[in-house]
Each structure stands twice: as structure tokens, then as C-alpha cells.
Protein backbone atom coordinates (compact mmCIF):
# COMPACT_ATOMS: atom_id res chain seq x y z
CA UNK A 1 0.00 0.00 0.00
CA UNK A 2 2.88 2.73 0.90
CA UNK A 3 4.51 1.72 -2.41
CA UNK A 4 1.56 2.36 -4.59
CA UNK A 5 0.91 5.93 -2.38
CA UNK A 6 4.28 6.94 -3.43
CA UNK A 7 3.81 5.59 -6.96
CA UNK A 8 0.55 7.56 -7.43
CA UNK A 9 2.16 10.78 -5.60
CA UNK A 10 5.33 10.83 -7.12
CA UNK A 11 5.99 14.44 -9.01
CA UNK A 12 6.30 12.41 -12.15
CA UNK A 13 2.90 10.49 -11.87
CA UNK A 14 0.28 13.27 -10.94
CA UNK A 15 -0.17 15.52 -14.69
CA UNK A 16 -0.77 12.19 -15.81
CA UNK A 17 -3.23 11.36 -13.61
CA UNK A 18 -4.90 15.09 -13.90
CA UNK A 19 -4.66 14.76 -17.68
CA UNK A 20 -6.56 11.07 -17.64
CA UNK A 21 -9.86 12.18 -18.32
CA UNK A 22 -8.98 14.44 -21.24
CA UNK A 23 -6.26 11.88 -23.43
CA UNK A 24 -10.03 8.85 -22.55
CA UNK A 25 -12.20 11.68 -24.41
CA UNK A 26 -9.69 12.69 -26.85
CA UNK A 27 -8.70 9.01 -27.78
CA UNK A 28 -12.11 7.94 -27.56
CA UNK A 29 -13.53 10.62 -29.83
CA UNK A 30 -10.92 11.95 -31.84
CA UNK A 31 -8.01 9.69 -32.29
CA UNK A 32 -10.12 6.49 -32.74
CA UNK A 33 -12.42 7.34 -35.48
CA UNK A 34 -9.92 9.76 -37.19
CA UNK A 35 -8.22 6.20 -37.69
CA UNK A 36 -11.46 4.36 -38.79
CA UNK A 37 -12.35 7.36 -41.27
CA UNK A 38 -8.63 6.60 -43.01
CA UNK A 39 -9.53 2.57 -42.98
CA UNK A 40 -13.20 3.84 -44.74
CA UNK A 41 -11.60 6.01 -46.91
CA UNK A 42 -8.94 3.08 -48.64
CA UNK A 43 -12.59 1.25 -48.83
CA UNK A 44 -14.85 1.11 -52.61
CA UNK A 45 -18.37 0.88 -51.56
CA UNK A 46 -21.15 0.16 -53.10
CA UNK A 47 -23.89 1.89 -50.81
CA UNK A 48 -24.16 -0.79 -47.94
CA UNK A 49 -21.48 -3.24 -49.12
CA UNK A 50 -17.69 -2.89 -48.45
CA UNK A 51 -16.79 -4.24 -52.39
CA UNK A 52 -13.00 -4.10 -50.63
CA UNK A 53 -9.64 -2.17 -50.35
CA UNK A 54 -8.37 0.09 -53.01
CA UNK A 55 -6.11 1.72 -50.86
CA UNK A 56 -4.96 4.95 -51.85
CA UNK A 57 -7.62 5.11 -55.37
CA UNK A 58 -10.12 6.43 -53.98
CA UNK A 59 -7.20 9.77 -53.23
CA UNK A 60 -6.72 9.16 -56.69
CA UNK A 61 -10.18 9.78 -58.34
CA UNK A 62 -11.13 12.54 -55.74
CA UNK A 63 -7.76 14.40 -56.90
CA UNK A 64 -8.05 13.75 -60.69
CA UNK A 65 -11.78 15.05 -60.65
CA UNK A 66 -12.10 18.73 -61.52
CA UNK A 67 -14.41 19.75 -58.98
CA UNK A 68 -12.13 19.22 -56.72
CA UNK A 69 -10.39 22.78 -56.87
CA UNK A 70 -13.70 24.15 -57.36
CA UNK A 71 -14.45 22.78 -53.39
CA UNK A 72 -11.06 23.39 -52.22
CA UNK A 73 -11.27 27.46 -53.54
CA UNK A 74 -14.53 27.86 -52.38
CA UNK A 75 -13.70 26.64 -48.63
CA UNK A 76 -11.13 29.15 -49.16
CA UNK A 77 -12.99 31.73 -49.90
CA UNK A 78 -16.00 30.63 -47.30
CA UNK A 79 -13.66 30.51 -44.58
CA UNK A 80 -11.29 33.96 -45.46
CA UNK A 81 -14.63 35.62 -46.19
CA UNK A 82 -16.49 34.21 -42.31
CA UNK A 83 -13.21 35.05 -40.83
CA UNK A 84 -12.93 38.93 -42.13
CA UNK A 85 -16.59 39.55 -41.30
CA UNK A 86 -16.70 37.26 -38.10
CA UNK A 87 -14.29 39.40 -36.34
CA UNK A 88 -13.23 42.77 -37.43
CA UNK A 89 -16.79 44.05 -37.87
CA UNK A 90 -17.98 42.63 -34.09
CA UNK A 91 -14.43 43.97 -32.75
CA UNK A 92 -15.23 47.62 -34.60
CA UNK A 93 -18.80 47.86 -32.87
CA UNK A 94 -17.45 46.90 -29.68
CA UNK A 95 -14.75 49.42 -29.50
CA UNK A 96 -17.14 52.01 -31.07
CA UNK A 97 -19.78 51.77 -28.58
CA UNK A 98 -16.53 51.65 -25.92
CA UNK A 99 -15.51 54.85 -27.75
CA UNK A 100 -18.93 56.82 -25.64
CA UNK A 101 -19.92 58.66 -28.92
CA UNK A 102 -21.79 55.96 -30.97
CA UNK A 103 -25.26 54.78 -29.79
CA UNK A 104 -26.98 51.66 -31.56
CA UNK A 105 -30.70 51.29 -32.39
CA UNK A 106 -31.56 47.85 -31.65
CA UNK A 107 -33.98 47.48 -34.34
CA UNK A 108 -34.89 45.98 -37.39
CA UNK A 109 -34.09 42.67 -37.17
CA UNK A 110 -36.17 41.28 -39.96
CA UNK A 111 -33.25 42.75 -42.19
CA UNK A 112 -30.70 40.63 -40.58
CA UNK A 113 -32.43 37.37 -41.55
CA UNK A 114 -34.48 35.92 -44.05
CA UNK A 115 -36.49 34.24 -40.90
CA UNK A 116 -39.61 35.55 -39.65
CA UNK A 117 -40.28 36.72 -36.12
CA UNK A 118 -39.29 35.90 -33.32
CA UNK A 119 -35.62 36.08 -35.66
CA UNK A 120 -34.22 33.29 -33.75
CA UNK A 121 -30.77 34.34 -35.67
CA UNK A 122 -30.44 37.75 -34.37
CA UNK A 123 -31.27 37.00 -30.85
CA UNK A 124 -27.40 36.20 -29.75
CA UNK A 125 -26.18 39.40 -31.54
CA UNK A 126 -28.46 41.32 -29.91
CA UNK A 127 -28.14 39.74 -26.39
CA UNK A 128 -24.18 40.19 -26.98
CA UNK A 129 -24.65 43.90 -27.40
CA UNK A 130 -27.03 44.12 -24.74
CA UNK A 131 -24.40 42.52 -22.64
CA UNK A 132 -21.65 44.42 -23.94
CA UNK A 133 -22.98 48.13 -23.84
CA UNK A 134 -26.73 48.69 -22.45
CA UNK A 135 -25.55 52.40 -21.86
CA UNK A 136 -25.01 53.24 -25.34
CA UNK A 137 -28.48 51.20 -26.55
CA UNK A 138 -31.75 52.34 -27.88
CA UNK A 139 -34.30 51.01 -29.28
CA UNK A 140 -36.75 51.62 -32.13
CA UNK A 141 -39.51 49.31 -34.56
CA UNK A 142 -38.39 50.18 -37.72
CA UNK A 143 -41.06 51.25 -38.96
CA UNK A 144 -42.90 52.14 -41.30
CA UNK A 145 -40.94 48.60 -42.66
CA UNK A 146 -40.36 49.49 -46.29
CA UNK A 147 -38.64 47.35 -48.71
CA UNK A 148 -39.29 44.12 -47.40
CA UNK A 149 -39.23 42.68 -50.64
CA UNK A 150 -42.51 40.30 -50.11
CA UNK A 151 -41.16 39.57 -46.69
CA UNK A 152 -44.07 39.31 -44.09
CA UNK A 153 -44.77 42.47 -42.69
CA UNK A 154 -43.95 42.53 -38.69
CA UNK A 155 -46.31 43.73 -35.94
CA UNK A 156 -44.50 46.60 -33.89
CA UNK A 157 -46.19 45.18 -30.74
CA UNK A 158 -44.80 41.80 -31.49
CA UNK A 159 -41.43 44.02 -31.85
CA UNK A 160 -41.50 45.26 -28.44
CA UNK A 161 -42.28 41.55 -26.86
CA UNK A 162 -39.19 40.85 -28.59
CA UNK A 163 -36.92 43.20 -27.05
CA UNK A 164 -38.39 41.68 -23.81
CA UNK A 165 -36.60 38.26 -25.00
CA UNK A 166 -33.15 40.07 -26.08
CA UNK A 167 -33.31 41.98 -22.79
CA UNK A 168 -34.85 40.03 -19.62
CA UNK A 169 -33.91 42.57 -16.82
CA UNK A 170 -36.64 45.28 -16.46
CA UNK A 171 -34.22 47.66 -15.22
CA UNK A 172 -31.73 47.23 -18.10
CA UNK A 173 -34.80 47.32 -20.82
CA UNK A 174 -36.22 50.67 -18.87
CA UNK A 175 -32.75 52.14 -19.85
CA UNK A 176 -32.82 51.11 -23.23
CA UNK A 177 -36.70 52.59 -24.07
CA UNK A 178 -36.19 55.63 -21.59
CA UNK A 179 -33.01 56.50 -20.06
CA UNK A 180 -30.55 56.22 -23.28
CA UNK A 181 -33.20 57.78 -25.52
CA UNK A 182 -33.64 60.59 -23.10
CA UNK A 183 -30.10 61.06 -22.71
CA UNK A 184 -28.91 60.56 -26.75
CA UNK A 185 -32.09 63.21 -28.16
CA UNK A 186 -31.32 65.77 -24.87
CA UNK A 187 -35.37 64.88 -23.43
CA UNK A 188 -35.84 65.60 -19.78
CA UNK A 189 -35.51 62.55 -17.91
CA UNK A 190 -39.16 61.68 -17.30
């Protein structure tokens, strides 16, 4: 028993005893069917049926076939395209409403999405501003909603029960519909 103690305690033993339970997952579910999806891939099948090993062949048709480059620049351009909108644009709102001279109008979120209300797709952008900057946040409806484009026309009172779902706190909306607007347009505080 005092052996395996000062196994199980020794300086060398204890990362790898920490680290366990991640390199189980990560073999588990990474490692083990990275491995089986290079076995599959060196398989021909024929919907269901293995027909058997062609090794590296299948690598051979996927590179000879044309589309290929066609995928490979499009994921290119995909990704570079995500990546330059995905983070300079959020990172230039953020230190513009850090700035104290921009306000934003948290409105109009049928223009963000082609879904209809409640806009389940703008509801973590506008919780992350919310979060980010409530003091520099107003809100409007948008209206009178022109150039929806046959888009279905939204109710402003269904509008305002939204902003209840981007912003739960009373005291935090109540800034956003009064305090903000009465301090960006110069209206005595009511």
C-alpha cells in the first residue's frame, strides 16, 4: 500500500493522472475514429457493401476530378470571407460603442435574416450587445418597414415583446426605451 501511495504521488505520476480524463475523451472521440475514417476512406463501396480495399484510389479519383479545386477554392474563400466579417466588424462595434460617442438602435431585425419573427438568428447578436454596452443602446420598430421585398410584414407590438426576450432585466430594458433615448435626443428625464 505505501509503495503504490508513493507511486501515485510521485511528481512524475500526478499531470498524468490530472490529464486522464482528457487523453479517454480525446482518444475515444478523436483519435479512434480519425483512424477508422482513413480505414473507410482506402474502402470502394457500393452503398451498404464494403466491395474491398483500393487503398490509396479512392485519393486518386477525388484528386483527378475537376471539382475538386472548385471545393477546395470555395472553402477558401468561405472561410477567409467568415473570418474577415466574423471578427473585425464585431471587434469595430465593440470598441465604437466603448468609444462613448456611438449609440446603436436595436432594431430591425427582420433585415438581418431571411427568418420571420421571433428572428431566432439575431437573438445572440443582440443579447451580446445588450451585454456588452446597455448604456449606449436604444431602441426603435423600424417602422414604417419598407422594402421588405414580399417579406411578411412585422407587428410593432410583437417588436417590443421581442426586445423583452433580447433583454430580460426590467431595469436594463427601462434604460434602453427611456433612459438612453432621453439622454442621446437631450429629453428631460421623465
Amino acid at each position: 500500500m505505501q509503495r503504490l501511495r508513493a507511486f501515485v504521488f510521485d511528481v512524475r505520476v500526478v499531470p498524468w493522472i490530472f490529464l486522464a480524463p482528457f487523453l479517454i475523451v480525446f482518444v475515444v472521440f478523436r483519435v479512434v475514429p480519425t483512424i477508422y475514417a482513413v480505414v473507410i476512406s482506402g474502402q470502394e463501396w457500393a452503398g451498404t457493401d464494403v466491395l474491398g480495399w483500393v487503398g490509396l484510389g479512392n485519393y486518386t479519383k477525388a484528386f483527378a476530378n475537376p471539382s475538386l479545386g472548385k471545393a477546395f477554392s470555395n472553402t477558401l474563400w468561405y472561410t477567409l470571407g467568415t473570418l474577415l466579417i466574423l471578427i473585425p466588424i464585431p471587434l469595430a462595434l465593440a470598441a465604437m460603442l466603448d468609444s462613448g460617442r456611438v449609440w446603436l438602435k436595436l432594431s430591425g431585425p427582420m433585415r438581418c435574416t431571411a427568418q420571420n419573427l421571433p428572428y431566432p438568428d439575431v437573438m445572440p447578436l443582440a443579447h451580446a450587445f445588450v451585454r456588452h454596452a446597455p448604456e449606449r443602446m436604444v431602441w426603435g420598430t423600424d417602422w414604417p418597414h419598407v422594402n421588405l421585398d414580399g417579406r411578411e410584414m412585422p407587428n410593432d407590438g410583437d417588436l417590443l415583446d421581442l426586445l423583452a426576450e433580447w433583454v430580460p432585466d426590467a431595469a436594463t430594458r427601462k434604460r434602453i426605451l427611456v433612459d438612453n433615448a432621453c439622454a442621446l435626443y437631450g429629453f428631460p428625464p421623465p
